[in-house]
Protein backbone atom coordinates (compact mmCIF):
# COMPACT_ATOMS: atom_id res chain seq x y z
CA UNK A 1 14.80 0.60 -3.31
CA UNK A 2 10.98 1.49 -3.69
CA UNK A 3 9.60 4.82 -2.35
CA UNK A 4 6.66 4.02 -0.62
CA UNK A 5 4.10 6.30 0.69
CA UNK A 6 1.15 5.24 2.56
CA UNK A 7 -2.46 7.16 2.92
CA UNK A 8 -4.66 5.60 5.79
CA UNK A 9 -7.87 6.98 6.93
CA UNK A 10 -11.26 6.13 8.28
CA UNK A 11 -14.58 7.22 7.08
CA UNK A 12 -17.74 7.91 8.53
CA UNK A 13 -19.18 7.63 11.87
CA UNK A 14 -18.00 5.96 14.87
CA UNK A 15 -20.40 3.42 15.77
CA UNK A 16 -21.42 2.54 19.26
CA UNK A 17 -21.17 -0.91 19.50
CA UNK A 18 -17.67 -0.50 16.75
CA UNK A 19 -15.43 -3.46 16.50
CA UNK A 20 -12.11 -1.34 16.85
CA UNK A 21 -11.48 1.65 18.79
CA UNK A 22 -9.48 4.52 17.98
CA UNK A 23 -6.39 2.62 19.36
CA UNK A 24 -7.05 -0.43 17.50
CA UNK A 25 -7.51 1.39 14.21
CA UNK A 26 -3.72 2.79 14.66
CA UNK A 27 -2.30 -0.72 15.49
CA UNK A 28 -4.17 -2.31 12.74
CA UNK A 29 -3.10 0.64 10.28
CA UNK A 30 0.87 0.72 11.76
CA UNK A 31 0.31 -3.39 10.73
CA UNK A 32 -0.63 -2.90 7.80
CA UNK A 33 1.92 0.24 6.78
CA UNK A 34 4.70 -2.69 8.33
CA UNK A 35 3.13 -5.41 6.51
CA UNK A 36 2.60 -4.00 3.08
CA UNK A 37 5.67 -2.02 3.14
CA UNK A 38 8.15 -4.98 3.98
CA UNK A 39 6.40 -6.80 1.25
CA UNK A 40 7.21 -4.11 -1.29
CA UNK A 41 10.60 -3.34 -0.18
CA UNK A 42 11.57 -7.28 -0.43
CA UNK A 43 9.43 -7.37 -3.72
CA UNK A 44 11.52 -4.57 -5.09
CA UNK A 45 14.41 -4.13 -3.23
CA UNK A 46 17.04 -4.81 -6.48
CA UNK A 47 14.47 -3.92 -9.25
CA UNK A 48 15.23 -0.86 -11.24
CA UNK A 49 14.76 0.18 -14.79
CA UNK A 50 17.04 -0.43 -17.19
CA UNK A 51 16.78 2.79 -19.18
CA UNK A 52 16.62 5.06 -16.67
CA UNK A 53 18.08 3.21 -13.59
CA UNK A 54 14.97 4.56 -11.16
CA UNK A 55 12.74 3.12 -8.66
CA UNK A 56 8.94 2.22 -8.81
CA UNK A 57 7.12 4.32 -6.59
CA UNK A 58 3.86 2.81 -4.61
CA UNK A 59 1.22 5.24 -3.03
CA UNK A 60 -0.59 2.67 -0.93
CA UNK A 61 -4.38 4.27 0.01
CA UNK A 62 -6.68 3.07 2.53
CA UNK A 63 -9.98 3.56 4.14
CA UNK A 64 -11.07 2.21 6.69
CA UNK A 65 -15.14 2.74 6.78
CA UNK A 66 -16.67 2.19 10.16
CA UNK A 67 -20.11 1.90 8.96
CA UNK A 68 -19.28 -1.74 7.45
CA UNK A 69 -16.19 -2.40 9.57
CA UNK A 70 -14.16 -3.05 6.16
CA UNK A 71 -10.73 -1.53 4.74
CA UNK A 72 -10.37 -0.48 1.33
CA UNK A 73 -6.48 -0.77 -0.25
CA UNK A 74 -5.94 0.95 -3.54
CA UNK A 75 -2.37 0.70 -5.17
CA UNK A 76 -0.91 3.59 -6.95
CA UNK A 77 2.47 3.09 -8.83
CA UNK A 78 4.49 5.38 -10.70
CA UNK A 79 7.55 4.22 -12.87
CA UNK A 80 9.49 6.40 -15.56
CA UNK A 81 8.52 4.84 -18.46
CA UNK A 82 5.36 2.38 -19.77
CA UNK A 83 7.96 -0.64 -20.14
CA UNK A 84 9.05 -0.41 -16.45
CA UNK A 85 5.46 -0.16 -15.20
CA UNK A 86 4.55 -3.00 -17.14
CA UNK A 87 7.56 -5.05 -15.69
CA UNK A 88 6.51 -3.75 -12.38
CA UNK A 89 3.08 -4.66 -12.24
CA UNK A 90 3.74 -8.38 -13.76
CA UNK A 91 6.10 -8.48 -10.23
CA UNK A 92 3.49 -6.80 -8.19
CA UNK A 93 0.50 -9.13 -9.60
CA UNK A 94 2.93 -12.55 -8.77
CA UNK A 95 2.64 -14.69 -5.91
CA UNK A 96 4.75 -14.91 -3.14
């Protein structure tokens, strides 16, 4: 199973007409820590390496700037070896 570790934050200054509130911001974060994460686990949930029998591991960052009321997702992985992160990201960068 993947380890996966999620960094969520907002930037700058809260704007006074801002599309999402401080609660909204947590329900759209906890959506997309549930989201991303069941698609990773699913994605993953059997895949191993075959050298060294471990687990990809995905540091998922985000920031959400409220200046342009847009998120920012950056994908970290981290696999043993250069043959299992190459296998990895041909699985990560499929469809479906």
């Amino acid at each position: 199973m993947p380890q996966i570790e999620f960094d969520l934050r907002v930037a700058g200054d809260e704007m006074p007409d801002a599309f999402l509130d401080a609660t909204e911001l947590e329900l759209m974060f906890a959506g997309t820590r549930r989201a991303t994460g069941d698609s990773l686990r699913r994605k993953f949930a059997a895949v191993t390496c075959g050298e060294h029998g471990g687990a990809p591991k995905f540091t998922i960052s985000g920031v959400y700037d409220r200046a342009t009321e847009q998120m920012d997702l950056q994908y970290h992985v981290d696999a043993c070896c250069q043959a299992f992160l190459l296998r990895v990201m041909q699985i990560l960068n499929q469809r479906a």
